[in-house]
PDB file of N, CA and C in Angstrom:
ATOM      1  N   UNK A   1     111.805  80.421  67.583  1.00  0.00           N
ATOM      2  CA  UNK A   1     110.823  81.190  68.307  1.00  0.00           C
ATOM      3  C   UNK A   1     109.596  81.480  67.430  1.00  0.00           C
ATOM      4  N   UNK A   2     110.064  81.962  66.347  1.00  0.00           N
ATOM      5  CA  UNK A   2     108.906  81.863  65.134  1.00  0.00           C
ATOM      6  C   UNK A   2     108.166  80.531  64.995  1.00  0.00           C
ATOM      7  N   UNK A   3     108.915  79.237  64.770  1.00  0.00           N
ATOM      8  CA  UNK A   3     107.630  78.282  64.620  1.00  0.00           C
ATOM      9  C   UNK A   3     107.017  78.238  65.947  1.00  0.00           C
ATOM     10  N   UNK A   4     107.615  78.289  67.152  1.00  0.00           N
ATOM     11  CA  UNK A   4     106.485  77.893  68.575  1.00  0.00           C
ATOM     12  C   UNK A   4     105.836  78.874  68.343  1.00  0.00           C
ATOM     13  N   UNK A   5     105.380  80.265  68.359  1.00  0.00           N
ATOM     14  CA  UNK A   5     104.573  80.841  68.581  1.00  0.00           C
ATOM     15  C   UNK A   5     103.827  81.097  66.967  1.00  0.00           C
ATOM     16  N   UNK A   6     104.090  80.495  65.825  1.00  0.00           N
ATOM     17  CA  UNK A   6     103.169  80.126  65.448  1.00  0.00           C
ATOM     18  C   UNK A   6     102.235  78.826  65.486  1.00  0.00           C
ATOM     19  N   UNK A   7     102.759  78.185  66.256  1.00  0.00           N
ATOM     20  CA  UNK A   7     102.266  76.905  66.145  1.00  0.00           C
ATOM     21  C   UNK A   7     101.632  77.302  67.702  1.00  0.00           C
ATOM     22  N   UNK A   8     101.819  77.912  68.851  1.00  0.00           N
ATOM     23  CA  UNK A   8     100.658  78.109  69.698  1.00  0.00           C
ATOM     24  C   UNK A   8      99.170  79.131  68.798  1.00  0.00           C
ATOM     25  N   UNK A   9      99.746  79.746  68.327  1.00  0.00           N
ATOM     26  CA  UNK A   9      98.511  80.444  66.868  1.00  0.00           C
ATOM     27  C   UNK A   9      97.792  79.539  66.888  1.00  0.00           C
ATOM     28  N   UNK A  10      98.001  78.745  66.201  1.00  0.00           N
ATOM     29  CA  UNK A  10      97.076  77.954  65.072  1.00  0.00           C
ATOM     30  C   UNK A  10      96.356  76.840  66.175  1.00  0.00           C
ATOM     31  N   UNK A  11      97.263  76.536  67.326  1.00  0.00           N
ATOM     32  CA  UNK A  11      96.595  75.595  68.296  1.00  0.00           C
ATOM     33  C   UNK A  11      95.136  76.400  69.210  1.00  0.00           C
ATOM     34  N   UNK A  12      95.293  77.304  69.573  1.00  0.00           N
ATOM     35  CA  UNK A  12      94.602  78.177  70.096  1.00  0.00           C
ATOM     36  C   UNK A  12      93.517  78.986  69.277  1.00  0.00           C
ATOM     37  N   UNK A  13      93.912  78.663  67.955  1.00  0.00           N
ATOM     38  CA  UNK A  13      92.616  79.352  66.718  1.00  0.00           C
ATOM     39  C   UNK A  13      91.996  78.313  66.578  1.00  0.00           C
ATOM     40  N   UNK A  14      92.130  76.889  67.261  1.00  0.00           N
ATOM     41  CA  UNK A  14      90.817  76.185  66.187  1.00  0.00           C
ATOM     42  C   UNK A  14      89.922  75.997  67.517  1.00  0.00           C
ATOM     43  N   UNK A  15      90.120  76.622  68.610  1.00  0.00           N
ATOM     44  CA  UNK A  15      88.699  76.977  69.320  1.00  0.00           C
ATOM     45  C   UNK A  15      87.905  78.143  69.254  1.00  0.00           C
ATOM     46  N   UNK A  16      87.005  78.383  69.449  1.00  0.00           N
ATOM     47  CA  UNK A  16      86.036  79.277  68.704  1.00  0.00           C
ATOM     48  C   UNK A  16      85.264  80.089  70.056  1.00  0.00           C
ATOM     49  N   UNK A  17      84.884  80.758  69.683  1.00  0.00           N
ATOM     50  CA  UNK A  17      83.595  81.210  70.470  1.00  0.00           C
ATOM     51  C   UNK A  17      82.809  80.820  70.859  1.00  0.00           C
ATOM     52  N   UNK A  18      81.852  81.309  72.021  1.00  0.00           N
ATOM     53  CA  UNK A  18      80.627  80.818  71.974  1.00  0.00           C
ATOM     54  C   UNK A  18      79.586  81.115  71.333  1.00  0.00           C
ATOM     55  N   UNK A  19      78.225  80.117  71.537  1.00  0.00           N
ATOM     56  CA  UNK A  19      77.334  80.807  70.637  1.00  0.00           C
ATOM     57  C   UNK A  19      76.476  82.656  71.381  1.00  0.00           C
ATOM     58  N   UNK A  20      76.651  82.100  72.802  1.00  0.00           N
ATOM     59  CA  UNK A  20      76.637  83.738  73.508  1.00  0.00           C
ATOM     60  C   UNK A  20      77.210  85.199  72.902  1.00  0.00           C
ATOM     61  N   UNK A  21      78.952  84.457  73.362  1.00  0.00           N
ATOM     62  CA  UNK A  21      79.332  85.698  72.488  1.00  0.00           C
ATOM     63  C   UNK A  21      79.521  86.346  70.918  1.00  0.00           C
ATOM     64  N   UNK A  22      78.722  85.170  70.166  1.00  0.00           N
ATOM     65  CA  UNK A  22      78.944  85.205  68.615  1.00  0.00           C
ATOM     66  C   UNK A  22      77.745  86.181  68.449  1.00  0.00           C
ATOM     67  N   UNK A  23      76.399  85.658  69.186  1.00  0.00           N
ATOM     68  CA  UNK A  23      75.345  85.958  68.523  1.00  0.00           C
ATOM     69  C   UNK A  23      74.958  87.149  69.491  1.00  0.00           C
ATOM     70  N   UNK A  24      75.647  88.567  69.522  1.00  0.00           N
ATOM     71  CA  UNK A  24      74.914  89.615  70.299  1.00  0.00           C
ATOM     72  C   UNK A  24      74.181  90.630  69.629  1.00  0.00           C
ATOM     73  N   UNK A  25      73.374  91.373  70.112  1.00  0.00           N
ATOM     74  CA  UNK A  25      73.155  92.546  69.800  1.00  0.00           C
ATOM     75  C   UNK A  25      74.204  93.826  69.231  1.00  0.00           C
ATOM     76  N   UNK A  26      74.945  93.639  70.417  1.00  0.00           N
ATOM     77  CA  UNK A  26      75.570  95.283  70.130  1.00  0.00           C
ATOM     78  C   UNK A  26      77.185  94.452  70.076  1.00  0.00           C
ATOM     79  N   UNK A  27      77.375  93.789  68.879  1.00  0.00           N
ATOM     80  CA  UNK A  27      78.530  93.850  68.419  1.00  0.00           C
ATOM     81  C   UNK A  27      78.793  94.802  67.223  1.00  0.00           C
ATOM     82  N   UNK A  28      80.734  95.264  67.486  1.00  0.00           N
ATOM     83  CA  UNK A  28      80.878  95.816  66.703  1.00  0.00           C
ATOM     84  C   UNK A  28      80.420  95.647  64.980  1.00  0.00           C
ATOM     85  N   UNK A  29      80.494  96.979  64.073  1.00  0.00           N
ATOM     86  CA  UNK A  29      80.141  96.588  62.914  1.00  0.00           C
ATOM     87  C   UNK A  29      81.878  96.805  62.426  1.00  0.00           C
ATOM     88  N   UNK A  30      82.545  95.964  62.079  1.00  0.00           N
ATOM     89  CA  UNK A  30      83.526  95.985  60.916  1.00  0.00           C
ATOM     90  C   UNK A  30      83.435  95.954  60.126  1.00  0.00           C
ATOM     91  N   UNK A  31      82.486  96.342  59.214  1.00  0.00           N
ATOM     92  CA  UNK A  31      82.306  96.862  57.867  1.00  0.00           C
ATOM     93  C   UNK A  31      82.621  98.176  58.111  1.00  0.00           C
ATOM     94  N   UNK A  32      82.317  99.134  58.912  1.00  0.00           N
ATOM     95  CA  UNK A  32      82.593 100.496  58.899  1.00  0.00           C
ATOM     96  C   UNK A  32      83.784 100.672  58.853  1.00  0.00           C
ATOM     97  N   UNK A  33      84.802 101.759  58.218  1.00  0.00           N
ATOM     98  CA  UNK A  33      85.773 102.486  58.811  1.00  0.00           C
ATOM     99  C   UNK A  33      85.749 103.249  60.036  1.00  0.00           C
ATOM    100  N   UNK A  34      86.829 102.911  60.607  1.00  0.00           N
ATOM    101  CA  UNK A  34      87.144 104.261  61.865  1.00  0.00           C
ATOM    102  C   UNK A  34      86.707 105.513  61.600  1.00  0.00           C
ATOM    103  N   UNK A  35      87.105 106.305  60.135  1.00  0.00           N
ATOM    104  CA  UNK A  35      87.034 107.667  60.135  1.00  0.00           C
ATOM    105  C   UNK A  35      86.175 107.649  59.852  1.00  0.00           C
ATOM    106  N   UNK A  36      84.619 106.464  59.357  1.00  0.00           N
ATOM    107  CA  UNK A  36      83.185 106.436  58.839  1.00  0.00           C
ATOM    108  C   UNK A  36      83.054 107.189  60.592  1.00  0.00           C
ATOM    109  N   UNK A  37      82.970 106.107  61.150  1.00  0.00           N
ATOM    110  CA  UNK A  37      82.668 106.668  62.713  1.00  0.00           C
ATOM    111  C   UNK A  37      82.869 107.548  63.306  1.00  0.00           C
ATOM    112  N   UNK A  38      83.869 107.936  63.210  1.00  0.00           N
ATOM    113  CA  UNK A  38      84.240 109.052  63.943  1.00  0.00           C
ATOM    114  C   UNK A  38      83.607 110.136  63.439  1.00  0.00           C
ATOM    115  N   UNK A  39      83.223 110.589  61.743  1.00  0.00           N
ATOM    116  CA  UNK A  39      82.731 111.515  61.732  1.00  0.00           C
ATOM    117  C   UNK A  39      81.361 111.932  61.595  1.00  0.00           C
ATOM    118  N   UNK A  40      80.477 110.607  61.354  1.00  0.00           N
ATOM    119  CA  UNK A  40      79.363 110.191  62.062  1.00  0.00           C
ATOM    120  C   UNK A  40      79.047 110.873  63.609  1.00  0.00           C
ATOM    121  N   UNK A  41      79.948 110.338  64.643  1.00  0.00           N
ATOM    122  CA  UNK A  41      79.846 110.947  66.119  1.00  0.00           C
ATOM    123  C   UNK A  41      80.053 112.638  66.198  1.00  0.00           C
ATOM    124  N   UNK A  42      80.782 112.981  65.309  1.00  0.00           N
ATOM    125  CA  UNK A  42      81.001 114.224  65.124  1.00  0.00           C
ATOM    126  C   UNK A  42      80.085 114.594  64.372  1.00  0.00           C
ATOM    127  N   UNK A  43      79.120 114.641  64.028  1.00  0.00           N
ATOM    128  CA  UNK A  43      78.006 114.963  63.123  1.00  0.00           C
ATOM    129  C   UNK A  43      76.786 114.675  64.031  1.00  0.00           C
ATOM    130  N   UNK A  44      76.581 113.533  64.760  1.00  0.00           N
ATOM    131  CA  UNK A  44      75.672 113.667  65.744  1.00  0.00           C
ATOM    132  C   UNK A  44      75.984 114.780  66.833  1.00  0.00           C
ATOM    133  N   UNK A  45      77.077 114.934  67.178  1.00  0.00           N
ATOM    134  CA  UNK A  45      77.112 115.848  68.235  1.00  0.00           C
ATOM    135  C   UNK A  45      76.939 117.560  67.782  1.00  0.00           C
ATOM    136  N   UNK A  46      77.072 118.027  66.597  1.00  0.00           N
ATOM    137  CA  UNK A  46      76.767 119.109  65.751  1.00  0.00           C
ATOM    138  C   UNK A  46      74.975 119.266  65.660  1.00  0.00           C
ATOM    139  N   UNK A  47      74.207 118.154  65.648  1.00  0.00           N
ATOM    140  CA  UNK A  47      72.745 118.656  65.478  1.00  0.00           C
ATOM    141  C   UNK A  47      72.193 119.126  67.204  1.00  0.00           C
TER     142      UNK A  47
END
């Protein structure tokens, strides 16, 4: 069960995105941490 569903993995990872959804505006930033954010939002909502 382990090799089929790694081997649907790896079949299904070597298609990619599009260039639509690669190249947006308002994608997430994953450089941030969660708790960067969160207390960011909590700090905007305090002013």
């Amino acid at each position: 069960m382990i090799i089929g569903s790694l081997g649907v993995f790896f079949y299904f990872g070597k298609f990619r995105a599009s260039i639509k959804q690669r190249d947006r505006s308002d994608k997430i930033d994953w450089t941030q941490s969660l708790w960067s954010k969160i207390r960011s939002k909590k700090q905007e909502k305090d002013d």
